[in-house]
PDB file of N, CA and C in Angstrom:
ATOM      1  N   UNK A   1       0.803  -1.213   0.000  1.00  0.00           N
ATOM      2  CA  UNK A   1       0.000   0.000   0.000  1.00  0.00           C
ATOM      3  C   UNK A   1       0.843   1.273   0.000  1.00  0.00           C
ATOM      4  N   UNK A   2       2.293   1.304   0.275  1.00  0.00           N
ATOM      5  CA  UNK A   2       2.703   2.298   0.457  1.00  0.00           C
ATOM      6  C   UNK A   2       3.003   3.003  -0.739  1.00  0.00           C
ATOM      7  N   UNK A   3       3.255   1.847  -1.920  1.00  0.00           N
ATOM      8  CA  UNK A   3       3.347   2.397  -3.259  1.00  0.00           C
ATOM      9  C   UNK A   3       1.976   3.507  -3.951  1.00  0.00           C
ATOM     10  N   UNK A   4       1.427   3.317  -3.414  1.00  0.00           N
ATOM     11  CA  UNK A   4      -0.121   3.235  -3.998  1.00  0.00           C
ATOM     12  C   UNK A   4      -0.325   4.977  -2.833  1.00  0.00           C
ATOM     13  N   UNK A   5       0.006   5.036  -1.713  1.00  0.00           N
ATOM     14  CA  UNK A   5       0.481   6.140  -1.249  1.00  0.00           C
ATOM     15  C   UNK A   5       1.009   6.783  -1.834  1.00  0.00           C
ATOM     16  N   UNK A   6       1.945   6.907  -1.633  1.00  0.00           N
ATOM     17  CA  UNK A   6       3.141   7.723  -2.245  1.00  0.00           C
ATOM     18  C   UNK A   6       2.009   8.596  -3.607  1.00  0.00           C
ATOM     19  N   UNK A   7       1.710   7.720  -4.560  1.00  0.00           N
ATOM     20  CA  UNK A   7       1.357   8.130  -5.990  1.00  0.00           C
ATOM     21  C   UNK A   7       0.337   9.020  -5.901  1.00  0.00           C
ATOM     22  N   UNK A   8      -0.764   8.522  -4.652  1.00  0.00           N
ATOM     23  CA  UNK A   8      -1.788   9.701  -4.478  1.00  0.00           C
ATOM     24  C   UNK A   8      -1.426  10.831  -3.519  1.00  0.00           C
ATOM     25  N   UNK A   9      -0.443  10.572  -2.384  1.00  0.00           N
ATOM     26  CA  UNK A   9      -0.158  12.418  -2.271  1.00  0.00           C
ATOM     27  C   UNK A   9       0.644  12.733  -2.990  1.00  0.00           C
ATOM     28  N   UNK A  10       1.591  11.980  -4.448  1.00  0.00           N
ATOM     29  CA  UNK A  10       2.106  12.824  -4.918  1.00  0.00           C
ATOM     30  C   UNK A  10       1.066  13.257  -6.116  1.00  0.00           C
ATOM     31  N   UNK A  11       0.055  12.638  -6.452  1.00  0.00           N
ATOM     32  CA  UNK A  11      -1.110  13.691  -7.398  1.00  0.00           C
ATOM     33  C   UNK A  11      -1.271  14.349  -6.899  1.00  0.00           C
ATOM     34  N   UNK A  12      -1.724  14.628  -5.569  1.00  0.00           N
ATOM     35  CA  UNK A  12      -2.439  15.713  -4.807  1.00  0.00           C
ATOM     36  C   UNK A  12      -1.397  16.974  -4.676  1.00  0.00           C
ATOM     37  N   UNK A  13       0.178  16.424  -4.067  1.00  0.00           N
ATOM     38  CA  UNK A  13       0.748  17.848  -4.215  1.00  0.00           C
ATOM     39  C   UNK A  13       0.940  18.467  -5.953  1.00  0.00           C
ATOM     40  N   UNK A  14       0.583  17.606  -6.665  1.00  0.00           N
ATOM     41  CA  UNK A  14       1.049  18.217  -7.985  1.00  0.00           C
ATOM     42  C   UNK A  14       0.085  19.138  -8.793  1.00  0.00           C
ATOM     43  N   UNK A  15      -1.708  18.874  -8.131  1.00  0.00           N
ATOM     44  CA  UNK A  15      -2.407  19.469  -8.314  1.00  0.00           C
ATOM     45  C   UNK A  15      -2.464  20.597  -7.999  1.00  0.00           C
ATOM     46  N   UNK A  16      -2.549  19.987  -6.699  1.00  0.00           N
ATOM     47  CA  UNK A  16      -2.410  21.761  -6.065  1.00  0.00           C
ATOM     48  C   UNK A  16      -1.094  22.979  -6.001  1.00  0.00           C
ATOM     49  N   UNK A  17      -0.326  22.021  -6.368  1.00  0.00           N
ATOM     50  CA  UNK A  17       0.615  22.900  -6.902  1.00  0.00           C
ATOM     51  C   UNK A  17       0.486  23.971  -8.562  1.00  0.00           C
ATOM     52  N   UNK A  18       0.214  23.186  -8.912  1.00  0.00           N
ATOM     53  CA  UNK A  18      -0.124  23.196 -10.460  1.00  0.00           C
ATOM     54  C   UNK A  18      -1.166  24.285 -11.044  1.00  0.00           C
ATOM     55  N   UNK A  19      -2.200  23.571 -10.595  1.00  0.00           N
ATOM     56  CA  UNK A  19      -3.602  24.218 -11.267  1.00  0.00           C
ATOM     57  C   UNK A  19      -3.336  25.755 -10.353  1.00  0.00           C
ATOM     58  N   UNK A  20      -3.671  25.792  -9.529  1.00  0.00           N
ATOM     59  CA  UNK A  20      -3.796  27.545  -9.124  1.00  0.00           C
ATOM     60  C   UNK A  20      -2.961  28.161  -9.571  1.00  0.00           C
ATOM     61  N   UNK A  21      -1.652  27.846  -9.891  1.00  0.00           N
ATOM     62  CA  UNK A  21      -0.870  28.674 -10.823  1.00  0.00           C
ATOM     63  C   UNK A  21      -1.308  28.673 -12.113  1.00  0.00           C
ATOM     64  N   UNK A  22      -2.024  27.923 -12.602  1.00  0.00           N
ATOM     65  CA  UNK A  22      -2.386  28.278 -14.129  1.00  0.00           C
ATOM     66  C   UNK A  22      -3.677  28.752 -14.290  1.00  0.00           C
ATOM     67  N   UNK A  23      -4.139  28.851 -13.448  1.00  0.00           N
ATOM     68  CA  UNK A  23      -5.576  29.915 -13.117  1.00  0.00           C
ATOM     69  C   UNK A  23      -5.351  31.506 -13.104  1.00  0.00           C
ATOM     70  N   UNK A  24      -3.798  31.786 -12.680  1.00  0.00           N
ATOM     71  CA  UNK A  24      -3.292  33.240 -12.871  1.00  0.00           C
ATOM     72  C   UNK A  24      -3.176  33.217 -13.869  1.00  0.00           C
ATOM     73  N   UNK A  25      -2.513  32.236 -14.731  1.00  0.00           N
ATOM     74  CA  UNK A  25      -1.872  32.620 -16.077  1.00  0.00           C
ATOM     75  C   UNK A  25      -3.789  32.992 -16.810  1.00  0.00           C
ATOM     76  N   UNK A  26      -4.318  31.482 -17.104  1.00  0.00           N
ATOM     77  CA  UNK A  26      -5.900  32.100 -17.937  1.00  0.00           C
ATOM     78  C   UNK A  26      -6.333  33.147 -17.144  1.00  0.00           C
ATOM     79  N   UNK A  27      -6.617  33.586 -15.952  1.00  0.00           N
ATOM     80  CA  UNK A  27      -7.170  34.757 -15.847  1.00  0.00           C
ATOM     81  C   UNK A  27      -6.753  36.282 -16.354  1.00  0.00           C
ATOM     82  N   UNK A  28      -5.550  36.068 -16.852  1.00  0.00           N
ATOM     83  CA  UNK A  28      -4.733  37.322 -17.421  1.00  0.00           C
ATOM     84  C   UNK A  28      -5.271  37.301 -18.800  1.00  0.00           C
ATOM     85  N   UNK A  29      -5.187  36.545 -19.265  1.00  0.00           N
ATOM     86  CA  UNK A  29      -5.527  35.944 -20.766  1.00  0.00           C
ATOM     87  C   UNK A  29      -6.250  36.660 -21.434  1.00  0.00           C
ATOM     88  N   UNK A  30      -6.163  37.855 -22.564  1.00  0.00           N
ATOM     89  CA  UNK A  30      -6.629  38.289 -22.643  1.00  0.00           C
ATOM     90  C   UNK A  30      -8.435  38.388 -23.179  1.00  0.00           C
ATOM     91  N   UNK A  31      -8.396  36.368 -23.684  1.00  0.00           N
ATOM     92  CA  UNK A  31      -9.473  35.916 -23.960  1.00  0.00           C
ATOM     93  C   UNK A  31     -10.616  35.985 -22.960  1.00  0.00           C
ATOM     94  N   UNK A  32      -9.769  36.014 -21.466  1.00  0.00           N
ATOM     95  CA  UNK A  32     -10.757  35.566 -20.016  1.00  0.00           C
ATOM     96  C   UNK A  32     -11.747  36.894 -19.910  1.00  0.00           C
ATOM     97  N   UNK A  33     -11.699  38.141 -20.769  1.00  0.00           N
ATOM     98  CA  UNK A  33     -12.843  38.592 -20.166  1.00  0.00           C
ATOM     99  C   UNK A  33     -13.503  39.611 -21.745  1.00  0.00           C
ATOM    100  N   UNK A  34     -14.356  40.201 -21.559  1.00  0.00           N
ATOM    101  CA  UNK A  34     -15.201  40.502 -22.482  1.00  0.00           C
ATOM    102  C   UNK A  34     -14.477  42.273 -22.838  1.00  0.00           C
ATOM    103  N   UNK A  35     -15.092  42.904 -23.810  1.00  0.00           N
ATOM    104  CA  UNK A  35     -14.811  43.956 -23.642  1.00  0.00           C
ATOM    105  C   UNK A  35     -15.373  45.419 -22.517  1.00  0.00           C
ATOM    106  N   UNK A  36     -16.253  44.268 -21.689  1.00  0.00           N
ATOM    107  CA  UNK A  36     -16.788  45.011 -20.537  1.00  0.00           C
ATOM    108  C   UNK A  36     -16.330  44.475 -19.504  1.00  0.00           C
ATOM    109  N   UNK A  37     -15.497  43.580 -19.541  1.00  0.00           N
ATOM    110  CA  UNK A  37     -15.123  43.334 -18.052  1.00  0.00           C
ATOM    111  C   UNK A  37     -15.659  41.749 -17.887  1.00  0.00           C
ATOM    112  N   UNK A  38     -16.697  41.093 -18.388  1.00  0.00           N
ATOM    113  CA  UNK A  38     -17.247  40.286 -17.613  1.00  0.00           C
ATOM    114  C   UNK A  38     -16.564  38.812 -18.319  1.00  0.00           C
ATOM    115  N   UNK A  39     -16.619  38.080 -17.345  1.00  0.00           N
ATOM    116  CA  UNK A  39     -16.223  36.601 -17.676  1.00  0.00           C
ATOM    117  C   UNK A  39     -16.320  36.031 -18.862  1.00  0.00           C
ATOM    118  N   UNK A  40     -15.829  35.668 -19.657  1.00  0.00           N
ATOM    119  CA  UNK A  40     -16.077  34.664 -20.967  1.00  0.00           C
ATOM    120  C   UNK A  40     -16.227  33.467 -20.822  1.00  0.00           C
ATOM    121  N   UNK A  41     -16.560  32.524 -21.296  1.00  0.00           N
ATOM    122  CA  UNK A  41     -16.750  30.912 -21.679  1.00  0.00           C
ATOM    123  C   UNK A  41     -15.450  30.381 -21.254  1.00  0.00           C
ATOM    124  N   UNK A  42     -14.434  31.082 -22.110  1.00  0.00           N
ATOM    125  CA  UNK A  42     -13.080  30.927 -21.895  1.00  0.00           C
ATOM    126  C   UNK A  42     -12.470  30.816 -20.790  1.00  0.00           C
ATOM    127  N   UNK A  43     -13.157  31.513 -19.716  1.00  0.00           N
ATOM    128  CA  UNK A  43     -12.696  31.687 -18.052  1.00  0.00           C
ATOM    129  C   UNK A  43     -13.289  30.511 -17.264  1.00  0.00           C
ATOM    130  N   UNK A  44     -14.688  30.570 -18.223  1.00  0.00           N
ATOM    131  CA  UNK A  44     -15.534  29.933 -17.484  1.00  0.00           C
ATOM    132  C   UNK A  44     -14.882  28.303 -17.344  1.00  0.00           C
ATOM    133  N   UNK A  45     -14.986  28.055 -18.256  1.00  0.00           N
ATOM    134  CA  UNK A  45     -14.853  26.511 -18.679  1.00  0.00           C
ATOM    135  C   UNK A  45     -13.610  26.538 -18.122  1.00  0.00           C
ATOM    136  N   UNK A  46     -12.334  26.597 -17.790  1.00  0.00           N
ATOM    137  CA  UNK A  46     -11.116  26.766 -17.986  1.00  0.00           C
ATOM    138  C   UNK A  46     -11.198  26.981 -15.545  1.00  0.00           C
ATOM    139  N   UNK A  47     -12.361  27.548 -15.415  1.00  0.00           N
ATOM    140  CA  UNK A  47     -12.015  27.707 -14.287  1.00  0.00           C
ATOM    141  C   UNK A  47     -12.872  26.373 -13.294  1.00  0.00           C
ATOM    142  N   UNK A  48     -14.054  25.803 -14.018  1.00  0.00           N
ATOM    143  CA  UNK A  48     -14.537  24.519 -13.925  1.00  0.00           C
ATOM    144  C   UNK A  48     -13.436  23.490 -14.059  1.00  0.00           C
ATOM    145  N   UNK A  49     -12.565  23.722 -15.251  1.00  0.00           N
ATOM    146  CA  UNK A  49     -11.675  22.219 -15.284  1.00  0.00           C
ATOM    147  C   UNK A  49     -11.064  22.696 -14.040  1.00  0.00           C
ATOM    148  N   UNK A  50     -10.521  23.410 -13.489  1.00  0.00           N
ATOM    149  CA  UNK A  50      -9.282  23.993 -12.227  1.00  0.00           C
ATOM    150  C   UNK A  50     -10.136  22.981 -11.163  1.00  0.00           C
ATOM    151  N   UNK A  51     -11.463  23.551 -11.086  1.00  0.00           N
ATOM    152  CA  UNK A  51     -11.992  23.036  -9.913  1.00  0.00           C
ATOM    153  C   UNK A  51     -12.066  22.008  -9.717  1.00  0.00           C
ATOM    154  N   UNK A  52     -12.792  20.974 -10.602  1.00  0.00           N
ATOM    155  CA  UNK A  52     -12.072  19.759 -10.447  1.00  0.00           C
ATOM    156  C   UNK A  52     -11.176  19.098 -10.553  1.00  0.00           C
ATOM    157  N   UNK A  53     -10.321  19.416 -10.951  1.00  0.00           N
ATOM    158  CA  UNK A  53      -8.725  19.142 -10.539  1.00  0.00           C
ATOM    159  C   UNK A  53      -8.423  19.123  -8.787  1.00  0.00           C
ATOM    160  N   UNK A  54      -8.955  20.401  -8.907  1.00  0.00           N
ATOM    161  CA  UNK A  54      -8.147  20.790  -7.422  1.00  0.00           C
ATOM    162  C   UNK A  54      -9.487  19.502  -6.284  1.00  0.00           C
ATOM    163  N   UNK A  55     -10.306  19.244  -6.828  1.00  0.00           N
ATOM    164  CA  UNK A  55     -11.515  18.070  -5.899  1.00  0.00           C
ATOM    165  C   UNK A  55     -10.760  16.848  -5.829  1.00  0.00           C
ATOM    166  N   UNK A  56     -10.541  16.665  -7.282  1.00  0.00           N
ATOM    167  CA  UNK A  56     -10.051  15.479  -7.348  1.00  0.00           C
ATOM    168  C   UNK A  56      -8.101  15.290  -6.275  1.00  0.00           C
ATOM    169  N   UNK A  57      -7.746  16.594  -6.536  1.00  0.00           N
ATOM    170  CA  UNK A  57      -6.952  16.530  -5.303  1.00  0.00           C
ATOM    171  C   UNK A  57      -6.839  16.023  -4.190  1.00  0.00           C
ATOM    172  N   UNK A  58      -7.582  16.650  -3.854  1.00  0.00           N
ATOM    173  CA  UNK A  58      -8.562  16.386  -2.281  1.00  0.00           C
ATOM    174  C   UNK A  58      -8.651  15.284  -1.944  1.00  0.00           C
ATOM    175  N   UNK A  59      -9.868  14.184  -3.209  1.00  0.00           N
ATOM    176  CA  UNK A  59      -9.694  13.023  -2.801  1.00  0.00           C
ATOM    177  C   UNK A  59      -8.468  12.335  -3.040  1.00  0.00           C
ATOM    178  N   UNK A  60      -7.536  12.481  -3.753  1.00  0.00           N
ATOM    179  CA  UNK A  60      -6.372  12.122  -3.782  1.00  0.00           C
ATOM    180  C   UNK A  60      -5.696  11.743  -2.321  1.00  0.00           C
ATOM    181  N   UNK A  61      -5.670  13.010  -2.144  1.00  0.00           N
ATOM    182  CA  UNK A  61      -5.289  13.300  -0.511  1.00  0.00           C
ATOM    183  C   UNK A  61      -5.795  12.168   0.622  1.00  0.00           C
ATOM    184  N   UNK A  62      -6.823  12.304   0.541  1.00  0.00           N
ATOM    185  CA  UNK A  62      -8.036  11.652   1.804  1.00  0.00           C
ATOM    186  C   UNK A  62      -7.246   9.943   1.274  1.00  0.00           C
ATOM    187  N   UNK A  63      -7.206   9.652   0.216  1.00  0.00           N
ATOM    188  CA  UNK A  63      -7.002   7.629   0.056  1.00  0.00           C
ATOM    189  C   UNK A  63      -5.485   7.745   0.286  1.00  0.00           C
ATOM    190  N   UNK A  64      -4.846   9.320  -0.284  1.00  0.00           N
ATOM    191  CA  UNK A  64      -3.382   8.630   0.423  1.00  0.00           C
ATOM    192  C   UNK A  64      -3.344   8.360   1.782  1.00  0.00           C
ATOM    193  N   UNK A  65      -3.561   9.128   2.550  1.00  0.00           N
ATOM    194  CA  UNK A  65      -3.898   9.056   3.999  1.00  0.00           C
ATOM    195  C   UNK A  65      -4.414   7.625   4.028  1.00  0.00           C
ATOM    196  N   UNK A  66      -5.669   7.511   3.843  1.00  0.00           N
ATOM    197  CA  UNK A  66      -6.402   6.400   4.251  1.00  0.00           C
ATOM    198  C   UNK A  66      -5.379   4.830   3.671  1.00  0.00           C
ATOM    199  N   UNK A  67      -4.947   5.156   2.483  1.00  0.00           N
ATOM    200  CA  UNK A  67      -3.964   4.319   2.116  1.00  0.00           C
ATOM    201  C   UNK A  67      -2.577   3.657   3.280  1.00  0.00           C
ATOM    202  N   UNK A  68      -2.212   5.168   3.856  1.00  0.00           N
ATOM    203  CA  UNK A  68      -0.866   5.210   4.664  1.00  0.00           C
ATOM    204  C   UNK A  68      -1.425   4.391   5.722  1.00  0.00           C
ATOM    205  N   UNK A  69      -2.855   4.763   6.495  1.00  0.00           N
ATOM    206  CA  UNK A  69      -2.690   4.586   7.676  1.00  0.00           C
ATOM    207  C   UNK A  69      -3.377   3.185   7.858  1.00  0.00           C
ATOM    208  N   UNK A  70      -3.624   2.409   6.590  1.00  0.00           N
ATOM    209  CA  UNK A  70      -3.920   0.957   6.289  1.00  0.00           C
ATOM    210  C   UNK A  70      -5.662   0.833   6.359  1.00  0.00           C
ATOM    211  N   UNK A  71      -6.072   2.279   6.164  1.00  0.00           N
ATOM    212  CA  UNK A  71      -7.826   2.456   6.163  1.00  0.00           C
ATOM    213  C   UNK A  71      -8.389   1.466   4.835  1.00  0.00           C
ATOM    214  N   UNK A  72      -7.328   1.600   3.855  1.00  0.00           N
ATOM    215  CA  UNK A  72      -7.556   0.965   2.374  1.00  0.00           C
ATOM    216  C   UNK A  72      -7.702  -0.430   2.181  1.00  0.00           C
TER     217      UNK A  72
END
């Protein structure tokens, strides 16, 4: 099990490492907003994939744990 650890907190730190930094980059983008200011599709969609990324993190997290501490 420890292999099987390891792999899910290392998804989890890579997510969360990852995605919120590239949420600065599309939000700069000059596609991410309209010529009034407001959100585009482009933000939109782009800030949905982030979010689940960063969920699927999470559970990443929770089975490594549960993995480590032989919950699995």
């Amino acid at each position: 099990m420890i292999p099987l650890a390891v792999l899910l907190l290392l998804n989890a730190a890579f997510n969360a490492l990852v995605w919120p930094r590239f949420y600065t980059r599309v939000a700069k983008d000059p596609r991410a907003r309209d010529e009034n200011g407001r959100a585009t599709a482009f933000l939109k969609v782009h800030a949905i994939l982030i979010a689940i990324a960063l969920v699927l993190a999470l559970v990443s997290l929770v089975a490594g744990i549960a993995a480590l501490t032989g919950a699995l």
